[in-house]
Protein backbone atom coordinates (compact mmCIF):
# COMPACT_ATOMS: atom_id res chain seq x y z
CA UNK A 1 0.00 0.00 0.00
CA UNK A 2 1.81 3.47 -0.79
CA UNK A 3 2.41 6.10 1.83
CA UNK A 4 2.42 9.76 1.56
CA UNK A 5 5.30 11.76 1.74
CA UNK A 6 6.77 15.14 1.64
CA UNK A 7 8.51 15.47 -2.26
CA UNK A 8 11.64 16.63 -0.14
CA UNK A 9 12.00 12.98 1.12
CA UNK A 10 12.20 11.49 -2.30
CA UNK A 11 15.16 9.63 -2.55
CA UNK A 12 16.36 8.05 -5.83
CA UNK A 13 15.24 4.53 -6.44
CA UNK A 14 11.96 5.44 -4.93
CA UNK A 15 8.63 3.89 -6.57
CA UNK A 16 5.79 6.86 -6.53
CA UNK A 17 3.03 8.36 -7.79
CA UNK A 18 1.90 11.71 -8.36
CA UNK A 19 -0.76 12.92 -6.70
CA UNK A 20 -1.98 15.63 -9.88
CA UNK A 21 -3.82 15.39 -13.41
CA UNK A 22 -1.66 13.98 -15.95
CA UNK A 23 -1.63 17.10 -17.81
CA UNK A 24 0.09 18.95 -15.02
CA UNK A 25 3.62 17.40 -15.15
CA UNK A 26 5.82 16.73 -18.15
CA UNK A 27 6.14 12.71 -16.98
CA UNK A 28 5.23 10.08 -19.39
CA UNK A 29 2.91 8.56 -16.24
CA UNK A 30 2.14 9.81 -13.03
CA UNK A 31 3.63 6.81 -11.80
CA UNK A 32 7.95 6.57 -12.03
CA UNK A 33 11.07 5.77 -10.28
CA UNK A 34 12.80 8.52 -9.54
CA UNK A 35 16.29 7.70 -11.46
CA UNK A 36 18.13 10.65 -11.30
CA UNK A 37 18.71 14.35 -9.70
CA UNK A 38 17.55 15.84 -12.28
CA UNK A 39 13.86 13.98 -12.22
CA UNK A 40 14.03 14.63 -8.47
CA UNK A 41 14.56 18.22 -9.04
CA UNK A 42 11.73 18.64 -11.66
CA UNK A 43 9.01 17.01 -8.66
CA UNK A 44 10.49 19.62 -6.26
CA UNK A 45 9.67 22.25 -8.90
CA UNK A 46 6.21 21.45 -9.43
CA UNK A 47 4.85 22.63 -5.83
CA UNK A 48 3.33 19.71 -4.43
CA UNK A 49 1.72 18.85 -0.94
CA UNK A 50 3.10 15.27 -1.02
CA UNK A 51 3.71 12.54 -3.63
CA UNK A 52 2.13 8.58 -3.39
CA UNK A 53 5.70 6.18 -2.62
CA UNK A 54 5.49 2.46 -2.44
CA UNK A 55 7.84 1.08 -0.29
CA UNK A 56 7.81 -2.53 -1.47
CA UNK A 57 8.48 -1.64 -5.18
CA UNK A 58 11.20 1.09 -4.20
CA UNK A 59 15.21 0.77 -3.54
CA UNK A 60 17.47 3.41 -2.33
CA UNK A 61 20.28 4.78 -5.13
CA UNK A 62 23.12 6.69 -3.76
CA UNK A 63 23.94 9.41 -5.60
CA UNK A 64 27.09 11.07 -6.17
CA UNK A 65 27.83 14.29 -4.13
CA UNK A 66 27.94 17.24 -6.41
CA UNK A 67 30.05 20.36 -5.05
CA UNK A 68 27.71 23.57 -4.29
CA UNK A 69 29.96 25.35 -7.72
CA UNK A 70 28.43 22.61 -9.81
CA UNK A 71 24.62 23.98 -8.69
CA UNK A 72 22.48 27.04 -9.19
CA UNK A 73 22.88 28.65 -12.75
CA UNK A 74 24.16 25.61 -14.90
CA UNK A 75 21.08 22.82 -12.96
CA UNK A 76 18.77 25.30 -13.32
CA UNK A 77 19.43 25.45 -17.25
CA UNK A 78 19.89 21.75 -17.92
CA UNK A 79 16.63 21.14 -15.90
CA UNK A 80 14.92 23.22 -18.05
CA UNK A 81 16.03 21.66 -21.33
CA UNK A 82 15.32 18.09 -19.83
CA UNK A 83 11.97 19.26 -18.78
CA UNK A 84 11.38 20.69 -22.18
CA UNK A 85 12.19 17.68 -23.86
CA UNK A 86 9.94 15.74 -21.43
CA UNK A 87 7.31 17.78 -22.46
CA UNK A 88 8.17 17.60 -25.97
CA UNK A 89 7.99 13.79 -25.73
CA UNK A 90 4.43 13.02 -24.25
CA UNK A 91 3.06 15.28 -26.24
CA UNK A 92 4.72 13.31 -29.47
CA UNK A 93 3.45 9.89 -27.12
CA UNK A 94 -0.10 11.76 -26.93
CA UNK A 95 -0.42 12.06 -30.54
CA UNK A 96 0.62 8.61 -31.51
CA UNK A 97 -1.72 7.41 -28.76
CA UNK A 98 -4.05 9.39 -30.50
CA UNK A 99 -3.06 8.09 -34.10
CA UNK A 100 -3.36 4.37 -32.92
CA UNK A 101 -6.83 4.84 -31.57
CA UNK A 102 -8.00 6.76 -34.93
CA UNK A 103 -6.47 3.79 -36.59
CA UNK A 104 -8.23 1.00 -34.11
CA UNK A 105 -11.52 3.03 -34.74
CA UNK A 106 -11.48 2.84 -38.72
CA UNK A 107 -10.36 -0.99 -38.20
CA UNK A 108 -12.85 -1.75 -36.35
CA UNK A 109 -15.43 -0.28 -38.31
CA UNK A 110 -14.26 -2.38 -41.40
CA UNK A 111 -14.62 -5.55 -38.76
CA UNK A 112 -17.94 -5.01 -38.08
CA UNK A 113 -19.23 -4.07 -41.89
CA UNK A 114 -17.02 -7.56 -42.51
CA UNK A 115 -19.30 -9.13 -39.76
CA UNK A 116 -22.29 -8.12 -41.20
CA UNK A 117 -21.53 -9.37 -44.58
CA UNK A 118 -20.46 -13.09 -42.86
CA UNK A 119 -23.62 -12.98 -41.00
CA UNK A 120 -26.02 -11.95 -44.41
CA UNK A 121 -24.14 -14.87 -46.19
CA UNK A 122 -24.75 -17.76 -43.83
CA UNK A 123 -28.13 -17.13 -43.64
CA UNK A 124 -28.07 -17.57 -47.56
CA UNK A 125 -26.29 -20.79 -47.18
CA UNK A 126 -28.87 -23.21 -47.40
CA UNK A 127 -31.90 -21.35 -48.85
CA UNK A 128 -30.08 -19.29 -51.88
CA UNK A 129 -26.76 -20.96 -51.80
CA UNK A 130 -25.27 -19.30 -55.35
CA UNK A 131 -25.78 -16.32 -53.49
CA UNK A 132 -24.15 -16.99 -50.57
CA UNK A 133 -20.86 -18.16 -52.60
CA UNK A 134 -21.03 -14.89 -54.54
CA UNK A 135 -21.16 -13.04 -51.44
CA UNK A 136 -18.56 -14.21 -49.50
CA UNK A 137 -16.11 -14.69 -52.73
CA UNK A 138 -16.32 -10.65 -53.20
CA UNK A 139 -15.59 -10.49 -49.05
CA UNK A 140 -12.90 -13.11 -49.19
CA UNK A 141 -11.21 -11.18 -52.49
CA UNK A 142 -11.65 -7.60 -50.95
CA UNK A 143 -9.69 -9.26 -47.68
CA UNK A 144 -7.43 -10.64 -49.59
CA UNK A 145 -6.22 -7.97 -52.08
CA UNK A 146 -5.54 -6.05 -49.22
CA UNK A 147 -3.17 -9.22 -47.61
CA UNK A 148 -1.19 -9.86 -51.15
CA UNK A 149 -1.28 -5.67 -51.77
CA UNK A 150 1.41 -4.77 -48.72
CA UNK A 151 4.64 -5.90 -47.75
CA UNK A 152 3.78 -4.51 -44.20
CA UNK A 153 0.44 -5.16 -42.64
CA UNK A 154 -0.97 -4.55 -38.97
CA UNK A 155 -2.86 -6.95 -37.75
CA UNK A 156 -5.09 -5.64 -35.01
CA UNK A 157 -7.00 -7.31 -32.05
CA UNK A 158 -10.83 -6.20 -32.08
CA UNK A 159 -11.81 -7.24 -28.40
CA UNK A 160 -15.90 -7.72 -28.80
CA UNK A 161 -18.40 -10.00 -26.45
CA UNK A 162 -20.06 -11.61 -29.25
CA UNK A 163 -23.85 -13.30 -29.26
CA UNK A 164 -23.39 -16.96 -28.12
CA UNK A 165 -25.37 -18.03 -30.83
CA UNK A 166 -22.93 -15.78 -33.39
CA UNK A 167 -19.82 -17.62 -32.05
CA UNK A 168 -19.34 -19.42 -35.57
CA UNK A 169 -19.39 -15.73 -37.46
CA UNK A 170 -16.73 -14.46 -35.35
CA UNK A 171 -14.77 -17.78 -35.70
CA UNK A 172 -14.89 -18.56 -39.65
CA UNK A 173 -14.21 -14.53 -40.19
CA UNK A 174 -11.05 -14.74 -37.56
CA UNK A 175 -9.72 -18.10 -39.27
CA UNK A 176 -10.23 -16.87 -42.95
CA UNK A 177 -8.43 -13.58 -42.30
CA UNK A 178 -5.37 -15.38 -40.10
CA UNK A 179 -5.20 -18.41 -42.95
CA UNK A 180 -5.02 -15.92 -45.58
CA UNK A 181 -2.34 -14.30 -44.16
CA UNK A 182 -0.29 -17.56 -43.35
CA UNK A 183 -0.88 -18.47 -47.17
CA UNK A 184 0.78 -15.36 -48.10
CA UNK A 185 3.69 -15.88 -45.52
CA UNK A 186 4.22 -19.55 -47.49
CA UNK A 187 4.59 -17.54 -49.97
CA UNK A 188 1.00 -19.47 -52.04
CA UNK A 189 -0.18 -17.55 -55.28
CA UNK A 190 -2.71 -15.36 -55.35
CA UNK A 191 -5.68 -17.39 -56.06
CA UNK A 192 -4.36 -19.69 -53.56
CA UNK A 193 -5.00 -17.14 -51.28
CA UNK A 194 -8.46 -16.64 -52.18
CA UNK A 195 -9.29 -19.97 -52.18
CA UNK A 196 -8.34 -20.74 -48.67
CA UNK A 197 -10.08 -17.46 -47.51
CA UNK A 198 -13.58 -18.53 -49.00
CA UNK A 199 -12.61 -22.46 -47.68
CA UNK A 200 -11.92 -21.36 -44.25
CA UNK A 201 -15.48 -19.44 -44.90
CA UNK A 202 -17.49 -22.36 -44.88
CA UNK A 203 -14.99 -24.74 -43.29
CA UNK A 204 -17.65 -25.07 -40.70
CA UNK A 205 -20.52 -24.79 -42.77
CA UNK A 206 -21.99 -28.71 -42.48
CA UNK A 207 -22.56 -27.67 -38.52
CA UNK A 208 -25.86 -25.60 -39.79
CA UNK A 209 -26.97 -29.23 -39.27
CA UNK A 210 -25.45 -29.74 -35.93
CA UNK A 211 -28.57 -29.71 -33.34
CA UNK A 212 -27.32 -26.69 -31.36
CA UNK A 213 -27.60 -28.65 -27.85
CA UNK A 214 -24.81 -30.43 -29.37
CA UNK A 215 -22.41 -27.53 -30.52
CA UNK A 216 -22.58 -25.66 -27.37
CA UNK A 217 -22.89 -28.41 -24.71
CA UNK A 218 -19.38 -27.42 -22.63
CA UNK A 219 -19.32 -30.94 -21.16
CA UNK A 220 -17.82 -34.18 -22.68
CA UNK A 221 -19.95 -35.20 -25.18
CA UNK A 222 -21.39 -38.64 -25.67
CA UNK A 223 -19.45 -41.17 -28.18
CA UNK A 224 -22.97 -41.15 -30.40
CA UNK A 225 -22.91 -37.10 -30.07
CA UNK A 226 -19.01 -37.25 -30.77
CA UNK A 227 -19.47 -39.23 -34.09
CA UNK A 228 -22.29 -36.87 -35.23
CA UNK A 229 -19.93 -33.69 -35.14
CA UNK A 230 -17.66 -35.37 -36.49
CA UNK A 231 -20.02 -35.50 -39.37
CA UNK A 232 -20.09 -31.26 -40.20
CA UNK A 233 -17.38 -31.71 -42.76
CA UNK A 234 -19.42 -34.19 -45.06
CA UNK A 235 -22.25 -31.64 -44.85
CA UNK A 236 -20.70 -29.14 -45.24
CA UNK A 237 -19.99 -30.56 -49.19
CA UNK A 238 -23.58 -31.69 -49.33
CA UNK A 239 -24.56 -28.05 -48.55
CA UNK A 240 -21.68 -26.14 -50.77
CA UNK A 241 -22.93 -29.10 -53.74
CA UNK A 242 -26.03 -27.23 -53.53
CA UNK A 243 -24.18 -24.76 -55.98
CA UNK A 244 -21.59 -25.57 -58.66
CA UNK A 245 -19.89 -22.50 -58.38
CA UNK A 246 -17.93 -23.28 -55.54
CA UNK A 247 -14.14 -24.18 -56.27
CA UNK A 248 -12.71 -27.45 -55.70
CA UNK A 249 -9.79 -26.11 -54.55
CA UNK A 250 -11.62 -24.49 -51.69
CA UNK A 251 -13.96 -27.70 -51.19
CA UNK A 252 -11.18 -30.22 -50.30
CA UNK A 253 -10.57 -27.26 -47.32
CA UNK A 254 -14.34 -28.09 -46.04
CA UNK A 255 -13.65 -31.54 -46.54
CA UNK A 256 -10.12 -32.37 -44.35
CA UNK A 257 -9.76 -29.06 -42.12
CA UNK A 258 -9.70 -31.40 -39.25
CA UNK A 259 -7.88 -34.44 -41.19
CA UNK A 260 -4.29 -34.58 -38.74
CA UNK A 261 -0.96 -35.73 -40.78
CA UNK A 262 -0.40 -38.78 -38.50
CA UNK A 263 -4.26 -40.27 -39.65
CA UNK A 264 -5.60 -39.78 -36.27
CA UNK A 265 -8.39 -36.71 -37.60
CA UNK A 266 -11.34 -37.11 -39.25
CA UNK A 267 -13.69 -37.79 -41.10
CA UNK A 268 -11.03 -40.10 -43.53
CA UNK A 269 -8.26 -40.75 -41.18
CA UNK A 270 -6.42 -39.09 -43.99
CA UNK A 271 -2.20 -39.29 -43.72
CA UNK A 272 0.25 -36.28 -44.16
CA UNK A 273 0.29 -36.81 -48.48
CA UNK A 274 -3.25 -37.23 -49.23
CA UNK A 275 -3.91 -33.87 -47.18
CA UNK A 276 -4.58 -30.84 -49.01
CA UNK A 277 -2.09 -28.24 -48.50
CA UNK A 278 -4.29 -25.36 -48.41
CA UNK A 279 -6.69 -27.61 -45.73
CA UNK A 280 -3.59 -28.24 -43.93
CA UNK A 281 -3.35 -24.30 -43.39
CA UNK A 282 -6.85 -23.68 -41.97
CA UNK A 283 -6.26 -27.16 -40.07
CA UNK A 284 -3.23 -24.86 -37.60
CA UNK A 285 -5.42 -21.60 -37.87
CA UNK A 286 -8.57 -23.55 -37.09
CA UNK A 287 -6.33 -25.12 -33.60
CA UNK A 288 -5.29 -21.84 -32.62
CA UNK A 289 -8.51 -20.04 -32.59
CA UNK A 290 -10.61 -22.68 -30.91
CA UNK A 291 -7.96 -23.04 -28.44
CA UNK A 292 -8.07 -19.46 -28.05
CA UNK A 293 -12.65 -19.31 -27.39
CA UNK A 294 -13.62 -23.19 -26.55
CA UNK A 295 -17.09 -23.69 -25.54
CA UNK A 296 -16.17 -23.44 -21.60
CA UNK A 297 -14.21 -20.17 -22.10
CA UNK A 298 -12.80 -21.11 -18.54
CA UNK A 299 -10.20 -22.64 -20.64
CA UNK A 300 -9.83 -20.29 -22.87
CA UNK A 301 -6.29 -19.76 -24.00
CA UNK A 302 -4.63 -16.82 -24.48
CA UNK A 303 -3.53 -16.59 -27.74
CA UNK A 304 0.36 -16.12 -26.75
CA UNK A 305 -0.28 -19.57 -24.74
CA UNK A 306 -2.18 -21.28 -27.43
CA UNK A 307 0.31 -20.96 -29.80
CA UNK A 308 2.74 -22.03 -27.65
CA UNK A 309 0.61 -25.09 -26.61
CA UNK A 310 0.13 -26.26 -30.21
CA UNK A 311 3.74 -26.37 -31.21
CA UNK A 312 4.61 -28.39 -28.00
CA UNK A 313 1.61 -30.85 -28.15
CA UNK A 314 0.53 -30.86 -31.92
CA UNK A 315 3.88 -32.24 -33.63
CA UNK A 316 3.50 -34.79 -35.95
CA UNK A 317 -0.73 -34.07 -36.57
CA UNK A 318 -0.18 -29.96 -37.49
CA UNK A 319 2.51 -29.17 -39.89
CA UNK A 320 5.35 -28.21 -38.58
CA UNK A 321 6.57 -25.94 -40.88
CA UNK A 322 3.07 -24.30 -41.32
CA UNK A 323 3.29 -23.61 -37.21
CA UNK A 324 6.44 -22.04 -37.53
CA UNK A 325 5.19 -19.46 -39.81
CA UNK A 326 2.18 -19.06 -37.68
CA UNK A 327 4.45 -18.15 -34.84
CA UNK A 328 6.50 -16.16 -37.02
CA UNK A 329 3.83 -14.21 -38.33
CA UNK A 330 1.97 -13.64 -35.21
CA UNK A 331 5.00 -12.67 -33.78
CA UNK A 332 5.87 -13.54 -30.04
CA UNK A 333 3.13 -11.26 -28.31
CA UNK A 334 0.11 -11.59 -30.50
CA UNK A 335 -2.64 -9.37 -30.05
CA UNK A 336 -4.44 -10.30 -27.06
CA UNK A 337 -1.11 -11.04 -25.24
CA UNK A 338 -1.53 -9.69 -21.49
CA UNK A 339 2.26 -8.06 -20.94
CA UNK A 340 4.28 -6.87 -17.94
CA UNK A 341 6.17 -3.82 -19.24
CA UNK A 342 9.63 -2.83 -18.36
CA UNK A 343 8.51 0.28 -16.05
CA UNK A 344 6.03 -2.37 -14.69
CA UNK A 345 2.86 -1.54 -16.12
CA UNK A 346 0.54 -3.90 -16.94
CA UNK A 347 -0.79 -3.84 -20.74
CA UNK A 348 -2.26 -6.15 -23.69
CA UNK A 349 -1.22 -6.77 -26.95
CA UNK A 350 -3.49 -4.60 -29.25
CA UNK A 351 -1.85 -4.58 -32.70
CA UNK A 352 1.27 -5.95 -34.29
CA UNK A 353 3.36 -4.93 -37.37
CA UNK A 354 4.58 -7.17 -39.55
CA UNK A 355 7.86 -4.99 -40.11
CA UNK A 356 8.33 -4.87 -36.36
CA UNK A 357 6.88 -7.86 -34.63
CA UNK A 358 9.14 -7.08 -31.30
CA UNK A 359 7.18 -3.56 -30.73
CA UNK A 360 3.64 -4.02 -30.37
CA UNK A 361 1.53 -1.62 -29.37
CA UNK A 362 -0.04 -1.85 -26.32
CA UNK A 363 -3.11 -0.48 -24.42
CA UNK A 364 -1.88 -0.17 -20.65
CA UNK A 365 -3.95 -0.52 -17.53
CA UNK A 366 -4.34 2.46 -15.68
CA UNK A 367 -7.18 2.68 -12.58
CA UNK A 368 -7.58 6.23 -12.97
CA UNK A 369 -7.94 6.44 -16.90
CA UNK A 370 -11.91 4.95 -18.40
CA UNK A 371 -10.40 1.81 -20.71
CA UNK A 372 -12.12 3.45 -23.70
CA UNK A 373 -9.63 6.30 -22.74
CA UNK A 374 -6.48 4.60 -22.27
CA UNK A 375 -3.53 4.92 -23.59
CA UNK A 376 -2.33 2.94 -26.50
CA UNK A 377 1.66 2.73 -26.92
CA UNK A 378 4.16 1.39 -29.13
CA UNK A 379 7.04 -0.07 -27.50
CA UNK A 380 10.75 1.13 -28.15
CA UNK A 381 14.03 -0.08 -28.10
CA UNK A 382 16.30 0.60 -25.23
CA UNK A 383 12.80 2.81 -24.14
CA UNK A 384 9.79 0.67 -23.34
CA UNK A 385 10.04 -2.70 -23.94
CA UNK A 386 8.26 -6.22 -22.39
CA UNK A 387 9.58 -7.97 -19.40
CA UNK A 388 7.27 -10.94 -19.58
CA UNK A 389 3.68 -12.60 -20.55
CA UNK A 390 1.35 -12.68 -17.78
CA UNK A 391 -1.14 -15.12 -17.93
CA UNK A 392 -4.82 -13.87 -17.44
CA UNK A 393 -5.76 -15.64 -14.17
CA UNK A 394 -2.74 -14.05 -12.56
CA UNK A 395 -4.37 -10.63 -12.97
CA UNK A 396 -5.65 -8.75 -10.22
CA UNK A 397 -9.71 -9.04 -10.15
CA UNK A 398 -9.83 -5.28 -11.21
CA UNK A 399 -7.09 -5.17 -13.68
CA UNK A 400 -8.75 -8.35 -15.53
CA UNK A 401 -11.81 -6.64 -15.70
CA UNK A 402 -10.42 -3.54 -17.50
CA UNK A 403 -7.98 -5.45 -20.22
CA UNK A 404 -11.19 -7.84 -20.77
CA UNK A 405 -8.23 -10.52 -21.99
CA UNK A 406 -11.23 -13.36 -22.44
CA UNK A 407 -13.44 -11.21 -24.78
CA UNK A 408 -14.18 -12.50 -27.81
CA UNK A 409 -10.77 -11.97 -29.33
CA UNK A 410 -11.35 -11.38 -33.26
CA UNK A 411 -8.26 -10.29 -35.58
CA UNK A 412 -8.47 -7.72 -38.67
CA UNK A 413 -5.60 -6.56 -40.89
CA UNK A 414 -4.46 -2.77 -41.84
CA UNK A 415 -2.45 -1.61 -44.62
């Protein structure tokens, strides 16, 4: 619990907090360690009653004893050029937080139009079929033209508490978009692309014929209910041969995205050469996101820990090489990574750059700041940088609620 005390007993190595409007100081937070004179000199100079210091997180730095010549005009000067280039920093940190939210706001606007169009087409699916396919090949070749179009592309985490009963939309939209990408980073053709965007589409399609006490019951299910999910891939080509327009490319994705290399999947007990590549794609992406939202979310993974759960348990039934550039591409903190920082703040992954996968950006947890307010930052070298992965459950009641780390956790690119 932090104490209050007067800013003259500051000592270096001290953990506080300042006790004023974040507007009022030129710090990046109101919460620091106090690392040097000048820093020390700077909270002298802004007048306060008393400052916030926490004991447990604080040490005690010695610092060299300056002679009384080295003081007055010279300290006064430097502490005004370090305080002007505080200044001049958070307000550059204010406008890239800023930037990043205008950025989050126009992504997730695209999201949800996306989500309305994935929605519209499933309820197509069976009644007007044709239609459906022409519908979600225009979504699956606008989503992918933007993919193949940029060296450099952002994939963001769009944290939403989705219907129960919509669960599927937000899961066939997240795999499409994430096995699109991995195409690309195997470096597939374009219509190779495409077709695994519009078969991870309907990959789950033939479960329109699931009895829904079935696809949501979050116990074990029966051996007799077992066998009959295992039936959604075989119609799921009944449905799609509704329509000839679908491609075959794209069908054999419907067909074996749960098909394993070493024959142990289903429905065919297929081996690693009679496997479709581009199934064999959506087969990792398809792990990853239902490890990431199972039915009892209690056991949700986060998606840090589900990729590193899949290449430590899935060798030999998930390529390997295709997990590698899953990693790869997610990077090592994907969005929706809960993060201890290096000034100890606590943060989550909300958007990762392809051209610099080791500097997320990150919103940070902050009690006194609404989370639709909070700051968004992108992480520097020899700056700001990530100590560790926290894992949700560790979180503090309070700080779980804010990062919301087991919302629905959806992904959308950015050029």
């Amino acid at each position: 619990m932090p104490v209050k005390i007067a800013p003259k007993d500051i000592k270096l190595g001290y953990a506080i907090k300042l006790p004023v409007g974040w507007m009022k100081h030129p710090f990046l937070t109101n919460k620091l360690i106090v690392e040097s004179t000048q820093q020390l000199r700077i909270i002298l100079s802004l007048e306060l009653d008393y400052v916030y210091f926490y004991p447990e997180r604080s040490s005690v730095i010695h610092a060299p004893q300056a002679d009384d010549s080295d003081l007055c005009v010279s300290q006064d000067i430097e502490d005004l050029q370090l305080r002007n280039e505080m200044q001049l920093e958070k307000e550059q940190r204010i406008e890239q937080a800023k930037s990043h939210r205008r950025e989050l706001q126009k992504t997730e606007k695209a999201f949800a139009q996306s989500m309305a169009q994935v929605r519209n087409l499933m309820t197509k699916v069976q009644g007007r079929p044709l239609n459906a396919v022409e519908d979600a090949s225009q979504l699956i070749s606008n989503l992918a033209d933007t993919i193949l179009s940029e060296d450099a592309l952002v994939l963001h985490l769009i944290s939403q508490a989705g219907k129960e009963q919509e669960s599927m939309y937000f899961h066939v939209l997240n795999v499409s978009i994430l096995a699109m990408m991995l195409a690309k980073n195997l470096n597939y053709s374009a219509d190779e692309v495409k077709w695994t965007g519009l078969g991870a589409m309907f990959h789950d399609i033939g479960k329109l014929k699931i009895p829904s006490q079935i696809l949501r019951k979050t116990t074990d299910l029966t051996t007799p209910e077992l066998n009959f999910l295992k039936l959604h891939p075989k119609f799921g080509i009944e449905l799609l041969g509704l329509t000839e327009q679908f491609p075959a490319e794209a069908k054999a994705i419907v067909e074996q995205h749960h098909e394993y290399l070493d024959g142990s999947g289903y429905p065919a007990a297929l081996k690693a050469g009679q496997i479709n590549k581009l199934a064999r794609v959506v087969a990792v992406v398809n792990e990853f996101d239902n490890l990431c939202h199972p039915l009892d979310m209690t056991q949700a993974r986060s998606p840090h820990h589900a990729l590193s759960l899949m290449y430590k348990t899935m060798k030999g039934k998930l390529g390997d090489l295709e997990m590698k550039v899953m990693i790869k591409m997610m990077g090592i903190y994907p969005p929706g990574t809960v993060v201890l920082l290096s000034d100890k703040r606590v943060g989550i992954v909300m958007a990762v750059n392809s051209e610099s996968m080791l500097h997320p950006n990150v919103l940070i947890y902050d009690a006194e700041v609404p989370r639709l307010e909070a700051a968004i930052v992108t992480l520097e070298p020899n700056k700001l940088s990530i100590d560790k992965v926290i894992k949700p459950k560790a979180l503090p009641p309070e700080v779980f609620a804010y990062l919301n780390p087991r919302a629905q956790i959806s992904y959308f690119v950015q050029q």
